[in-house]
N, C-alpha and C. Protein backbone atom coordinates (compact mmCIF):
# COMPACT_ATOMS: atom_id res chain seq x y z
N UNK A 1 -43.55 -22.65 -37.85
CA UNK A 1 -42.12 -22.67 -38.08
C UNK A 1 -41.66 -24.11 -38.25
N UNK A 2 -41.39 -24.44 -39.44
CA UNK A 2 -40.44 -25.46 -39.47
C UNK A 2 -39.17 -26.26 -39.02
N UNK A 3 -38.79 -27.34 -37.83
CA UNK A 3 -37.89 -27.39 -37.79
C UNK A 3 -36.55 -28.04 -38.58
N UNK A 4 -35.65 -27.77 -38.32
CA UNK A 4 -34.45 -27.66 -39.25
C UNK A 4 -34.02 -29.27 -38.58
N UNK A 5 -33.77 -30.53 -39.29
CA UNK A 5 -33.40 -31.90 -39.12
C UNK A 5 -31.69 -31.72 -39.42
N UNK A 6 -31.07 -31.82 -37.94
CA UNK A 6 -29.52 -32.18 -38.67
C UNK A 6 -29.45 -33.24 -38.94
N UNK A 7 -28.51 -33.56 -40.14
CA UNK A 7 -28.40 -34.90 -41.02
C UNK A 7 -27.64 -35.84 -39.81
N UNK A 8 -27.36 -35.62 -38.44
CA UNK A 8 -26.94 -36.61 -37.40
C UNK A 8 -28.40 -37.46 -37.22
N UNK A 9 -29.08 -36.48 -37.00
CA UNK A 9 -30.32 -37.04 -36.53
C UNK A 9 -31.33 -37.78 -37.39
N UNK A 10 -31.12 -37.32 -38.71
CA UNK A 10 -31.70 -37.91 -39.65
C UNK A 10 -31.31 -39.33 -40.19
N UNK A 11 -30.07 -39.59 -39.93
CA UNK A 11 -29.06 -40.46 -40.05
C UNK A 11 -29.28 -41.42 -38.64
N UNK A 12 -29.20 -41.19 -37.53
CA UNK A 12 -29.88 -41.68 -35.86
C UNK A 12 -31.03 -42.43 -36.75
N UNK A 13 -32.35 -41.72 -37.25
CA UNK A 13 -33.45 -42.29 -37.95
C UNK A 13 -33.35 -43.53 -38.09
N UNK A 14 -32.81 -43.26 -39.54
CA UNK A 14 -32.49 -44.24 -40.57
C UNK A 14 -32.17 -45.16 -40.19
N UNK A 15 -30.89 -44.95 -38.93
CA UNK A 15 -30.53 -46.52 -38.62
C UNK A 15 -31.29 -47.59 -37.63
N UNK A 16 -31.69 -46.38 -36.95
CA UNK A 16 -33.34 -46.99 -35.77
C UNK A 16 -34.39 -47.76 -36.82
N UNK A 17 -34.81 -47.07 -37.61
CA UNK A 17 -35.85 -47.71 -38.63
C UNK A 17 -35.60 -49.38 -39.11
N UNK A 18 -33.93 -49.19 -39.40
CA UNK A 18 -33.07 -50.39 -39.74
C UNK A 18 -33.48 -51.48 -39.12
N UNK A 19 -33.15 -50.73 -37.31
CA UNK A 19 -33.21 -52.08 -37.04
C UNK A 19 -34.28 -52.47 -35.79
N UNK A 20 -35.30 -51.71 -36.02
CA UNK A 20 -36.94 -51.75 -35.80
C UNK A 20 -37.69 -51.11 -36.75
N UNK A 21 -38.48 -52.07 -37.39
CA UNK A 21 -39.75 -51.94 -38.08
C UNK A 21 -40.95 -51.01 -37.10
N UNK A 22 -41.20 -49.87 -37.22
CA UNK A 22 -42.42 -49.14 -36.44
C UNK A 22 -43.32 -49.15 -37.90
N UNK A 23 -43.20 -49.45 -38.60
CA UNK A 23 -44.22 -48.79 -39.67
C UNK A 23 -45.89 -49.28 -39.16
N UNK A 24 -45.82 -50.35 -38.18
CA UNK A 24 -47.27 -51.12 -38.20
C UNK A 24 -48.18 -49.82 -37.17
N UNK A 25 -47.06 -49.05 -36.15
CA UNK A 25 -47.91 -48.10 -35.38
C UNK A 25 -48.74 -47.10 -36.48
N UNK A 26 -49.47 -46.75 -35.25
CA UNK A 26 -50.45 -45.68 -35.68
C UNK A 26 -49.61 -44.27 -36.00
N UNK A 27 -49.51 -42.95 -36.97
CA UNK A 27 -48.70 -41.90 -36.69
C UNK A 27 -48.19 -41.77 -35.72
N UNK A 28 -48.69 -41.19 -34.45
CA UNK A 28 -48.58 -40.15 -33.82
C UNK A 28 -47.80 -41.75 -32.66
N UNK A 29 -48.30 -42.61 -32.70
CA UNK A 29 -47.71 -43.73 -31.52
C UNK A 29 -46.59 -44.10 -32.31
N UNK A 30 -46.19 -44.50 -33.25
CA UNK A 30 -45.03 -44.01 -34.02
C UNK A 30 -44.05 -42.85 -33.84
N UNK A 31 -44.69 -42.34 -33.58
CA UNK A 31 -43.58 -40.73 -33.60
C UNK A 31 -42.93 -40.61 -32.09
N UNK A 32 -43.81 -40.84 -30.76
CA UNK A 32 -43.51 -41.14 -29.85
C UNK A 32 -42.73 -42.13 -29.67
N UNK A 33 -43.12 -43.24 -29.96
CA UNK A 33 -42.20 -44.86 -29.96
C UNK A 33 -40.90 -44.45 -30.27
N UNK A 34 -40.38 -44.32 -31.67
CA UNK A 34 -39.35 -43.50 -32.23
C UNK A 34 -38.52 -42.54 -31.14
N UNK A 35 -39.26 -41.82 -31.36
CA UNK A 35 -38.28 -40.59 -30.23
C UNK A 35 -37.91 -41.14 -29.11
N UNK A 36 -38.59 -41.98 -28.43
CA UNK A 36 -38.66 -42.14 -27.01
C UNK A 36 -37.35 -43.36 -27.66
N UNK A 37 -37.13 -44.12 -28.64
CA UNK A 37 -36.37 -45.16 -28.58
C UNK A 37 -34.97 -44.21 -28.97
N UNK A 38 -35.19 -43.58 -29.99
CA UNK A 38 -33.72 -42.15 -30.43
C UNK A 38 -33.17 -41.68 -29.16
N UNK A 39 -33.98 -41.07 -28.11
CA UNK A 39 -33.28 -40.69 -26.93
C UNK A 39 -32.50 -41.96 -26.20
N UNK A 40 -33.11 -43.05 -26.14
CA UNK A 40 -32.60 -44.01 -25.21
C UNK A 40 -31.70 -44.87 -25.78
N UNK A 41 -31.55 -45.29 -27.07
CA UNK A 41 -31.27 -46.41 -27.89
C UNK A 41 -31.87 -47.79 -27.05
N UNK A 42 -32.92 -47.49 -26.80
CA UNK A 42 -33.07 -49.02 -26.14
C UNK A 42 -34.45 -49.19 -26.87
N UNK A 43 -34.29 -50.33 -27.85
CA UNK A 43 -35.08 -51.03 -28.52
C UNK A 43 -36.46 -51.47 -27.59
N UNK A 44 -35.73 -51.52 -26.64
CA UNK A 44 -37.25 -52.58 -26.14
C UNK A 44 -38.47 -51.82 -25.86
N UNK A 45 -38.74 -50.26 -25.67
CA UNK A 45 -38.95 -49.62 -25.31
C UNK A 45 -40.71 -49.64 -26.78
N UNK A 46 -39.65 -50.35 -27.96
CA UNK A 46 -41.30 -50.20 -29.06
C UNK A 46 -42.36 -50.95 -27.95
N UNK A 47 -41.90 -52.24 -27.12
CA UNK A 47 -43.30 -53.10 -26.96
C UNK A 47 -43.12 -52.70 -25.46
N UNK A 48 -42.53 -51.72 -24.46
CA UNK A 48 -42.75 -51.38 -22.93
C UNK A 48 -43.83 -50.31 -23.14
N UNK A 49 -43.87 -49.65 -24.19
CA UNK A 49 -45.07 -48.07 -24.18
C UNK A 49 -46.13 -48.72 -23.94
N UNK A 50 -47.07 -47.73 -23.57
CA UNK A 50 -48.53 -48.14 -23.13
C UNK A 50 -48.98 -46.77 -23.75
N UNK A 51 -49.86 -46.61 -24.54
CA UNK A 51 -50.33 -45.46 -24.90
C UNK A 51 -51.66 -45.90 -26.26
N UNK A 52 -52.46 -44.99 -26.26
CA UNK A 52 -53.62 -44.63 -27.22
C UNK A 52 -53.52 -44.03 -28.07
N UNK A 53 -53.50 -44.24 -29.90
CA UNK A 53 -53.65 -43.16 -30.69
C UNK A 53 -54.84 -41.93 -30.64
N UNK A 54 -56.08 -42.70 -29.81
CA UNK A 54 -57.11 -41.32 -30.01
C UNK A 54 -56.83 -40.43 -29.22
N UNK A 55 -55.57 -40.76 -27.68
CA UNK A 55 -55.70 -40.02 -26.90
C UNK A 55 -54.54 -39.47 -27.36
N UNK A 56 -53.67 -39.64 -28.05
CA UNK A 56 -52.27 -39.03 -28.55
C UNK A 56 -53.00 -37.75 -29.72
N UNK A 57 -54.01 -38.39 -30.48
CA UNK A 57 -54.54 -37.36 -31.30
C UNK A 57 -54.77 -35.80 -30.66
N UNK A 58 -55.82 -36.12 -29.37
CA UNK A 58 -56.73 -35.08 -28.93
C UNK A 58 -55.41 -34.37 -27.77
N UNK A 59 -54.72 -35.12 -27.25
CA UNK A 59 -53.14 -34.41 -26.82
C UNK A 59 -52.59 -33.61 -27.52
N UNK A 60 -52.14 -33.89 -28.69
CA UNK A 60 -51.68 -33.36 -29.95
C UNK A 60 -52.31 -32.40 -30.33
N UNK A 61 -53.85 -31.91 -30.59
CA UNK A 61 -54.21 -30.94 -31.15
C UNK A 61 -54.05 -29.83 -29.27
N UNK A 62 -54.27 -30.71 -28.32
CA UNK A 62 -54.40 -29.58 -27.18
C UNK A 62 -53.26 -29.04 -27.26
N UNK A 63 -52.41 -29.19 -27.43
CA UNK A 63 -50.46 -28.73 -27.37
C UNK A 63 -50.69 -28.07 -29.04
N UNK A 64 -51.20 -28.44 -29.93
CA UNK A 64 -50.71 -27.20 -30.97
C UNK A 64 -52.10 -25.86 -30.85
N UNK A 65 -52.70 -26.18 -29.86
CA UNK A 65 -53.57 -24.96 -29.76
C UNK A 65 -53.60 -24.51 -28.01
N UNK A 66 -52.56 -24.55 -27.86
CA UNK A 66 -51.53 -23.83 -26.38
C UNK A 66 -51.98 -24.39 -25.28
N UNK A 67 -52.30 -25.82 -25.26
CA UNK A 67 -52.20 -26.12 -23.18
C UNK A 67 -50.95 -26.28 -23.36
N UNK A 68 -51.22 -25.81 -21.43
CA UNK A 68 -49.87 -25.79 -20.80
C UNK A 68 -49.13 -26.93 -20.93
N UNK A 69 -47.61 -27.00 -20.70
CA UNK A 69 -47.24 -28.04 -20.38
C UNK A 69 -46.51 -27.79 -19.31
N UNK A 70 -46.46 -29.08 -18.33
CA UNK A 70 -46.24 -28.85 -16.70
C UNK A 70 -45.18 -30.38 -16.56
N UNK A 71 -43.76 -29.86 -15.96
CA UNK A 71 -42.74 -31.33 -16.46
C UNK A 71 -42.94 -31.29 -14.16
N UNK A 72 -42.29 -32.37 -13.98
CA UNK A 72 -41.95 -32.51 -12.19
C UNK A 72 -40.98 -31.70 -11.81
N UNK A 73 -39.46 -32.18 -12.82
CA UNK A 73 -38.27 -31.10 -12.73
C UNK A 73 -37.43 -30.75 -13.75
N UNK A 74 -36.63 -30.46 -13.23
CA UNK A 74 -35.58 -29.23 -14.52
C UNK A 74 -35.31 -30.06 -15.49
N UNK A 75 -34.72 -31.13 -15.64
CA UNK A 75 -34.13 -31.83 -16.79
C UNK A 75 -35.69 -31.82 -17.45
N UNK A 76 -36.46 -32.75 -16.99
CA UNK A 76 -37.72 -32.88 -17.77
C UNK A 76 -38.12 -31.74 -19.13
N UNK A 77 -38.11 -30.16 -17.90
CA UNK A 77 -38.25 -28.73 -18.78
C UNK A 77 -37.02 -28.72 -19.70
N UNK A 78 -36.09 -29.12 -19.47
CA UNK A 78 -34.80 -28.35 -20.29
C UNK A 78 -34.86 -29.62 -21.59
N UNK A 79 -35.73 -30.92 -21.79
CA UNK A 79 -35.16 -31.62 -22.79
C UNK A 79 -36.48 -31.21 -23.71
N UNK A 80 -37.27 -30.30 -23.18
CA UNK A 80 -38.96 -29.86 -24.21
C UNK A 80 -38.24 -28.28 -25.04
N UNK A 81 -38.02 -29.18 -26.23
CA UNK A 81 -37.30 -27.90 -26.97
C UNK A 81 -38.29 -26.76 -27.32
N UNK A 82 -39.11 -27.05 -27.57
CA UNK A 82 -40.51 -26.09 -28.35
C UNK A 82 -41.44 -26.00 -27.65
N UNK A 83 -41.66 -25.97 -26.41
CA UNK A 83 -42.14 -25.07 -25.43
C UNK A 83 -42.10 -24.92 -24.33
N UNK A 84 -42.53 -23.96 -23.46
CA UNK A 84 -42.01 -23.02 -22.14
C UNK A 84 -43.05 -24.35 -20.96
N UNK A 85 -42.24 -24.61 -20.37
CA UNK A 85 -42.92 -25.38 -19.20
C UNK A 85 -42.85 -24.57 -18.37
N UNK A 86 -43.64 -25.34 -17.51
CA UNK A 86 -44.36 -25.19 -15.70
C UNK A 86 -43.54 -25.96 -15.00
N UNK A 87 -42.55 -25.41 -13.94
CA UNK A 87 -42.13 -26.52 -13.26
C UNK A 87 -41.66 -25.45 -12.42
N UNK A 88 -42.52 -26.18 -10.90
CA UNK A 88 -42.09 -25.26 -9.57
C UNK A 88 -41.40 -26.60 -8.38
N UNK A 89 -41.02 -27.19 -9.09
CA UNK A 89 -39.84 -28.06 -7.96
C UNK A 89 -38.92 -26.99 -7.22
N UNK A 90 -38.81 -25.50 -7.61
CA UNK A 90 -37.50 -24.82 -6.51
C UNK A 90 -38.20 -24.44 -5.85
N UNK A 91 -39.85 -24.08 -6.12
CA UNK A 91 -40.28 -23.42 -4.62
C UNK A 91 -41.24 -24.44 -4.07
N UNK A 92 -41.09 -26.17 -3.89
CA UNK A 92 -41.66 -26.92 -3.58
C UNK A 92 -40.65 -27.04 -2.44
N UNK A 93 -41.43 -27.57 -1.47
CA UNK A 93 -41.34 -28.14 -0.23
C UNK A 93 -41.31 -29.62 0.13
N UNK A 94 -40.60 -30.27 1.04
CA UNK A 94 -41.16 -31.46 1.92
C UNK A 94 -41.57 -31.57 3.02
N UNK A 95 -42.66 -32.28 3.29
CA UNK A 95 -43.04 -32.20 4.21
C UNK A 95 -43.60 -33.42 4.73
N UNK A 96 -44.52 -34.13 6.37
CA UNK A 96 -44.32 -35.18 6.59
C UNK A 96 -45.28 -35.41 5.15
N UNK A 97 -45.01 -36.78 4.64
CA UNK A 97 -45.90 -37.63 3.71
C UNK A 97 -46.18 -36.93 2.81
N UNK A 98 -45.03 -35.71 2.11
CA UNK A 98 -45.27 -35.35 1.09
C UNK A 98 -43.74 -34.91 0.45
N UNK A 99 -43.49 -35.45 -0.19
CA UNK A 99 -42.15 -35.04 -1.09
C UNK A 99 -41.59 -33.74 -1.80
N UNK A 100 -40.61 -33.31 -2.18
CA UNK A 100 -40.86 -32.13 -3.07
C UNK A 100 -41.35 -32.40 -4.25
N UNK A 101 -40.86 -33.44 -4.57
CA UNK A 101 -41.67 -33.29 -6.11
C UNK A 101 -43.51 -33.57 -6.28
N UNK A 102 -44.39 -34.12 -5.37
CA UNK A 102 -45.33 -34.16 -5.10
C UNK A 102 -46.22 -32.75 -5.22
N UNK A 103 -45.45 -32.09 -3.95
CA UNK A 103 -45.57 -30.40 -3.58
C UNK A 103 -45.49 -29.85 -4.97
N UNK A 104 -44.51 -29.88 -5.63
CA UNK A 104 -44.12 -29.45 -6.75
C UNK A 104 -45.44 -29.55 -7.57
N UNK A 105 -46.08 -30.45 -8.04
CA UNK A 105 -47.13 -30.89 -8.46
C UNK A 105 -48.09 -29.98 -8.24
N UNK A 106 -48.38 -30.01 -7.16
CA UNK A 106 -49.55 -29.43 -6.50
C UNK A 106 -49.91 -27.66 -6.48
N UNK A 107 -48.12 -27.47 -6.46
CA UNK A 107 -48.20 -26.07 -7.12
C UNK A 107 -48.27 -25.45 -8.49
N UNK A 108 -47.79 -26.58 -9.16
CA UNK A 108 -47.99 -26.55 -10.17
C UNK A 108 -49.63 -26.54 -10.56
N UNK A 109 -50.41 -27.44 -10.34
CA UNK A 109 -51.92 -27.34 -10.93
C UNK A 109 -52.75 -26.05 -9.96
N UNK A 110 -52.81 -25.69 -9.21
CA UNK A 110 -52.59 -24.29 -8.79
C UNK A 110 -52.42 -23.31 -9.57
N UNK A 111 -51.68 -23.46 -10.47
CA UNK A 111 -51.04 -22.66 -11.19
C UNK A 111 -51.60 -22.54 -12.69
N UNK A 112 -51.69 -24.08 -13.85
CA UNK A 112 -52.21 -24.40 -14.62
C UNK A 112 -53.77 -25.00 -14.46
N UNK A 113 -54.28 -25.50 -13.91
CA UNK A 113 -55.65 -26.01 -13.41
C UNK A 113 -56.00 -26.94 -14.83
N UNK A 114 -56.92 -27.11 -15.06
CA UNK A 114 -57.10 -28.56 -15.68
C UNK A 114 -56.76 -28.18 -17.36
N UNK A 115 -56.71 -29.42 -17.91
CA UNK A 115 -56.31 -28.84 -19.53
C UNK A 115 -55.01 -29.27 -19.85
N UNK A 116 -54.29 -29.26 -18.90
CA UNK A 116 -52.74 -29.20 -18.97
C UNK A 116 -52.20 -30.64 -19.48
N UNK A 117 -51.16 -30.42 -20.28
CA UNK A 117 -50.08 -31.65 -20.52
C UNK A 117 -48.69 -32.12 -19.42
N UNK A 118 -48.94 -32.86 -18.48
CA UNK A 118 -48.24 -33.25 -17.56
C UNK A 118 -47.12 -34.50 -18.09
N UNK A 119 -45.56 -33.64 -17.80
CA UNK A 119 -44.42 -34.73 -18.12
C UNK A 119 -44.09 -35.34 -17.07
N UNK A 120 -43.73 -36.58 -16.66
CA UNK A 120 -43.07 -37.04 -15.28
C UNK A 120 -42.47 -37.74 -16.07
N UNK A 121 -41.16 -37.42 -15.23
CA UNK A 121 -40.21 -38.44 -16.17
C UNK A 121 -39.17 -38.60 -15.02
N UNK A 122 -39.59 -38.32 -13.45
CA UNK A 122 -38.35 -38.42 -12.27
C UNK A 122 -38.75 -38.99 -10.93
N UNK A 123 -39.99 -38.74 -10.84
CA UNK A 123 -40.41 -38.79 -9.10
C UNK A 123 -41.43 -39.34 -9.30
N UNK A 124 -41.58 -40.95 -9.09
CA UNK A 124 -43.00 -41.73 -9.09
C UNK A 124 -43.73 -41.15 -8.22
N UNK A 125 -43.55 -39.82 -7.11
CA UNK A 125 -44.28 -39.76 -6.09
C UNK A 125 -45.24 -38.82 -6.46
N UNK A 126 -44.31 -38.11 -7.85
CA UNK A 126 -45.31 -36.76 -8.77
C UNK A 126 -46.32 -37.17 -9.27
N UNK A 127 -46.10 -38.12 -9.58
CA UNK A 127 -47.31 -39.37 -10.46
C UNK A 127 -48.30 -39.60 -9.65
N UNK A 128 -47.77 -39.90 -8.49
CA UNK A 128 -49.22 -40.38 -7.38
C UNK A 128 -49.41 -39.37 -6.86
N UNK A 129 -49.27 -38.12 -6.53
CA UNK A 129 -49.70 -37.06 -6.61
C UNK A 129 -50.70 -36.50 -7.42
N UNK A 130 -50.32 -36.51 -8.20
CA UNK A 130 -51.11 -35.70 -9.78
C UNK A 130 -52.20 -36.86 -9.88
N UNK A 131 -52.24 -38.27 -9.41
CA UNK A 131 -53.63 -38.99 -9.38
C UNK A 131 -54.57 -39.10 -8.70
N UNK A 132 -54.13 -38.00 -7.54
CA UNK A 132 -54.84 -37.65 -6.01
C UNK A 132 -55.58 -36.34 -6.86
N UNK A 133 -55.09 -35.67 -7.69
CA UNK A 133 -55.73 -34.37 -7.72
C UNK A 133 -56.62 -34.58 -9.14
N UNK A 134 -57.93 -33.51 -9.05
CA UNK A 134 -58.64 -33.67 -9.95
C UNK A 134 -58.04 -32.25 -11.47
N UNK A 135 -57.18 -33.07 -12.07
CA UNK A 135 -56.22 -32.44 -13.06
C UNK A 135 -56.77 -32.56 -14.02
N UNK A 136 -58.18 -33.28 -14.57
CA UNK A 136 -58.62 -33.29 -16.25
C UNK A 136 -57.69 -32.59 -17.10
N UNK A 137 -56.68 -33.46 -17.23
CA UNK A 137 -55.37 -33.53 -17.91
C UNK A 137 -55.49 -33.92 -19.88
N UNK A 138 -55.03 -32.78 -20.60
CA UNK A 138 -55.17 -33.25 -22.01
C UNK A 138 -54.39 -34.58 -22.06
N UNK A 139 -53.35 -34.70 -21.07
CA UNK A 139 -52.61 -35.80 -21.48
C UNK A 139 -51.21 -35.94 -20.11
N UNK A 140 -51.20 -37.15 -19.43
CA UNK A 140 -49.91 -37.55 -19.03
C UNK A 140 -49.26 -38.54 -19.75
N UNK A 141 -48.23 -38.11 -19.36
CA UNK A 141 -46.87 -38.69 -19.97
C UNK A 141 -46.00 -39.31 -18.75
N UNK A 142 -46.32 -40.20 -18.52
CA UNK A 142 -45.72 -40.78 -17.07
C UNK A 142 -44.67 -41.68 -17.23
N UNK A 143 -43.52 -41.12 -17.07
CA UNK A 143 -42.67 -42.62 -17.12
C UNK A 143 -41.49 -41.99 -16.24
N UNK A 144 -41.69 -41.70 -14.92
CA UNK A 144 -40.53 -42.00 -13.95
C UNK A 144 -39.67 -43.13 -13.73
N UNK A 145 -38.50 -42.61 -13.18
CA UNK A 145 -37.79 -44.12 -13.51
C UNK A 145 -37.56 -44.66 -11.95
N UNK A 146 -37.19 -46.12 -11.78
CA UNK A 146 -36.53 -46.31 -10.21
C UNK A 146 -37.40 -47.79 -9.91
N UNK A 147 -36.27 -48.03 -8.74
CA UNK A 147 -36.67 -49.30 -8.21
C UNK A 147 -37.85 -49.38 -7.15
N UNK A 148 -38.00 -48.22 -6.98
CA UNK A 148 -38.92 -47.96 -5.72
C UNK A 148 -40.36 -47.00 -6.33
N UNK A 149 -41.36 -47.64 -6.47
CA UNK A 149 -42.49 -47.01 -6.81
C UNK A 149 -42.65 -46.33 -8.59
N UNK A 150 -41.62 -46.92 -9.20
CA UNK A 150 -41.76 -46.26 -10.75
C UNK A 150 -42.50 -47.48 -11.28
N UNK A 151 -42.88 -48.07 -11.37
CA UNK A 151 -43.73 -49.38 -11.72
C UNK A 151 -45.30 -49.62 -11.70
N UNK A 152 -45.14 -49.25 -10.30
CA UNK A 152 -46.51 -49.10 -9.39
C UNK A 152 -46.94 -47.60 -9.77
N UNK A 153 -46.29 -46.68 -9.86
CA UNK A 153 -47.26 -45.16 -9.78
C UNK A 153 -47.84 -45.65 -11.39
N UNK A 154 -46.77 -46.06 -12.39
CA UNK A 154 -47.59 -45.79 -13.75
C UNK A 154 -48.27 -46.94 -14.31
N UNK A 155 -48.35 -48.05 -13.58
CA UNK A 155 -49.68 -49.11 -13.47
C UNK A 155 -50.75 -48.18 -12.43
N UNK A 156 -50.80 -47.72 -11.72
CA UNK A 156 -52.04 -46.33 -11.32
C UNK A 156 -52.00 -45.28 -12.34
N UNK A 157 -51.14 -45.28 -12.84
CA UNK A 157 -51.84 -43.85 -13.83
C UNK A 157 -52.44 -45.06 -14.90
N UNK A 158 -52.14 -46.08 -15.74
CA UNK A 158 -53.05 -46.93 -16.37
C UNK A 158 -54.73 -47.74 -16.00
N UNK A 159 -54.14 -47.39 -14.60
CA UNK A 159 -55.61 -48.11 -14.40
C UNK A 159 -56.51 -46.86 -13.78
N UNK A 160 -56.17 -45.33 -14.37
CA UNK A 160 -56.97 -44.44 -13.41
C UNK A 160 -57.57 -43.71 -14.33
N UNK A 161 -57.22 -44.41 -16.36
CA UNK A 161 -58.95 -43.74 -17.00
C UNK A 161 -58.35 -42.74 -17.86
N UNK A 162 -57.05 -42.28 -17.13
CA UNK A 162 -56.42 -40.44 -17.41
C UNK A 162 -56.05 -41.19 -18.66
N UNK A 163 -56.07 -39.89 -19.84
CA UNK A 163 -55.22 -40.28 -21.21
C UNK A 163 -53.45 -39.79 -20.71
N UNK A 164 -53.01 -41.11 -20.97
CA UNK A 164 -51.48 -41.63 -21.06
C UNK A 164 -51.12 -41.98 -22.18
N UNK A 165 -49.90 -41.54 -21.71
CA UNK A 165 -48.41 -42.36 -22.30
C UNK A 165 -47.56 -42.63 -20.87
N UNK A 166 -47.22 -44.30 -21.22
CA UNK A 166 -46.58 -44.94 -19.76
C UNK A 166 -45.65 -45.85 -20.21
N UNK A 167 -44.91 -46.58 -19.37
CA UNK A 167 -44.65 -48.14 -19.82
C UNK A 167 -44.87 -48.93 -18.62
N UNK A 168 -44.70 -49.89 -18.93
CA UNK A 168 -44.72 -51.27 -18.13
C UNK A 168 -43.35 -51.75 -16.96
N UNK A 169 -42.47 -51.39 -17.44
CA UNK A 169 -41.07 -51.74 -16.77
C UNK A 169 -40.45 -50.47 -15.62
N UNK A 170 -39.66 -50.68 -15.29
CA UNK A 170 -39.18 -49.80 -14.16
C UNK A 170 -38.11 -48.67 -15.15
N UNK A 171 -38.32 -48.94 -16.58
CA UNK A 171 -37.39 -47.86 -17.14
C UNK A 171 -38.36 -46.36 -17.04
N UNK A 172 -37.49 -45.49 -17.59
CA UNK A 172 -38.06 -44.13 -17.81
C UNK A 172 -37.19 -42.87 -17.71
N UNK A 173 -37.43 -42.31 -16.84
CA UNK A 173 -36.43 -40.79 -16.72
C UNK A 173 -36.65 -39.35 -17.94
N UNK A 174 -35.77 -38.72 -17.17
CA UNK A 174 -36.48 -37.72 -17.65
C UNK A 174 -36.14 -37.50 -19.44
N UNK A 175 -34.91 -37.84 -19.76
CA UNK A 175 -35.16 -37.75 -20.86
C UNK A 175 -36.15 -38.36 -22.35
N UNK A 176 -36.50 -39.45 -21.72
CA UNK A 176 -37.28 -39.95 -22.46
C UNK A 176 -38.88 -39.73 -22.13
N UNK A 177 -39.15 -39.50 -21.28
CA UNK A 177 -40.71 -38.16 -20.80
C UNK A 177 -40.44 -37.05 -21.64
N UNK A 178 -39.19 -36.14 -21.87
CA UNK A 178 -39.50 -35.00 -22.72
C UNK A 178 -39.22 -35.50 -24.12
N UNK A 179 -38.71 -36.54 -24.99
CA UNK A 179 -39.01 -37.04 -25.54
C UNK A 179 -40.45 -37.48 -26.40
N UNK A 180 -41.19 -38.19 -25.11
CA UNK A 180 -42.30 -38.48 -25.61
C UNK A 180 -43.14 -37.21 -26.15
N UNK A 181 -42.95 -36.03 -25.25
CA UNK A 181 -43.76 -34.58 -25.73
C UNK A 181 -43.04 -34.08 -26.80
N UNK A 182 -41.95 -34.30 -27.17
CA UNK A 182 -41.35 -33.14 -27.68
C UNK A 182 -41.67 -34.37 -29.69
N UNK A 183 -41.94 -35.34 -29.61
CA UNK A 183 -42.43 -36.54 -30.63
C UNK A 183 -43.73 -35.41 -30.99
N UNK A 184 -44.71 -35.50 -29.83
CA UNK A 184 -46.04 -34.67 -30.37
C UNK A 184 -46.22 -33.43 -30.51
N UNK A 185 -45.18 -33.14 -30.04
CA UNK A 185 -44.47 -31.18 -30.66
C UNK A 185 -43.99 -31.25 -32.21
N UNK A 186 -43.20 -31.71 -32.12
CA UNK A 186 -42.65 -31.74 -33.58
C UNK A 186 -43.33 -32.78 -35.03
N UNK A 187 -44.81 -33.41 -34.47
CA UNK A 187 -45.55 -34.38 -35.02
C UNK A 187 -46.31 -32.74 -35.97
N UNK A 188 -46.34 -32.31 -37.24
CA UNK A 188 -47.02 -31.81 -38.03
C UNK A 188 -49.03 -31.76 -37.64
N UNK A 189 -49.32 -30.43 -37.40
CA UNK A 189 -50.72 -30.72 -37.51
C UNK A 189 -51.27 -31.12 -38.74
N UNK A 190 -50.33 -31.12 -40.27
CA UNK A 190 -51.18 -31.85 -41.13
C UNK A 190 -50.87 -33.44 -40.73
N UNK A 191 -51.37 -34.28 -41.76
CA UNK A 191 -51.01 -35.81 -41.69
C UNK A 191 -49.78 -35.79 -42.28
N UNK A 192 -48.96 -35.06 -42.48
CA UNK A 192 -47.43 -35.54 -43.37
C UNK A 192 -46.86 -36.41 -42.36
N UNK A 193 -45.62 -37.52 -42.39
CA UNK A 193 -45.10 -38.04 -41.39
C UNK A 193 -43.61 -37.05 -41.49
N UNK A 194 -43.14 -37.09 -39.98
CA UNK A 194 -41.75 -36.48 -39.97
C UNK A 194 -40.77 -37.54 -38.99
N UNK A 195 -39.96 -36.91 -38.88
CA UNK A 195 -39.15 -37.76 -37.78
C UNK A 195 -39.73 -38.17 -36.75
């Protein structure tokens, strides 16, 4: 199914393109970069990503041939237009030295077990969670935001091997985590380029 581009958004494009050059990325780190900068308007965001085209590739084909995708919480699920997430943050718990969104996690892979496309885009603590567990993950997408541990969890998800998408800075949140998935949702399994 094709999606339908309103000329707002097509127009959003155009003027992003204006006034950042992405043409030097790879597709698919392109398409992410882009989106993730469309949701935020924050430019800086082309040189904060941290991410791999081979691992964006083999992400990309796992999501158009149905792994799960598993977000921390609701906003995360509600900004992934084109497909049904995993997200058990309401029947997660806290407990000592474990957070809800952690818990959340944990019920979550429980649930999905390895394979899965993991969004964090809220609770650095989901992040260090999900790096405690053995998740052979098609792909995280880590970019919680905050002054307290959003920095540090996704310099551990960079230095822990897993195929990412991260950044460097203390930005993130959830809209720009469903962003980054919803770039390799709407990225064409042929090579055509789209928005």
């Amino acid at each position: 199914m094709n999606r339908v581009i309103h000329p707002i958004e097509q127009e959003s494009f155009r003027r992003l393109r204006a006034r950042l050059d992405t043409s030097g990325f790879p597709p698919l780190t392109r398409a992410v970069v882009e989106r993730v900068v469309h949701s935020s308007a924050d430019l800086e965001y082309a040189a904060d990503l941290v991410m791999d085209e081979a691992q964006l590739e083999r992400a990309h084909a796992a999501l158009h041939t149905g792994a799960p995708v598993v977000a921390d919480v609701e906003m995360v699920a509600a900004g992934i237009t084109r497909r049904e997430t995993v997200c058990r943050l309401r029947e997660a718990r806290s407990g000592p030295g474990l957070t809800r969104s952690a818990h959340a996690v944990r019920l979550a892979y429980e649930e999905v077990g390895p394979g899965a496309v993991w969004v964090i885009g809220c609770a650095p603590t989901a992040l260090e969670e999900l790096l405690t567990l053995d998740v052979s993950p098609a792909l995280v997408i880590g970019l919680p935001v905050g002054f307290v541990g959003a920095a540090e969890s996704k310099a551990a998800l960079r230095e822990s091997g897993l195929p990412a998408v991260s950044n460097v800075s203390e930005k993130g949140g959830s809209a720009v985590a469903a962003a980054a998935l919803n770039a390799l949702l709407y990225h064409p399994v042929s090579t055509e380029e789209t928005l």
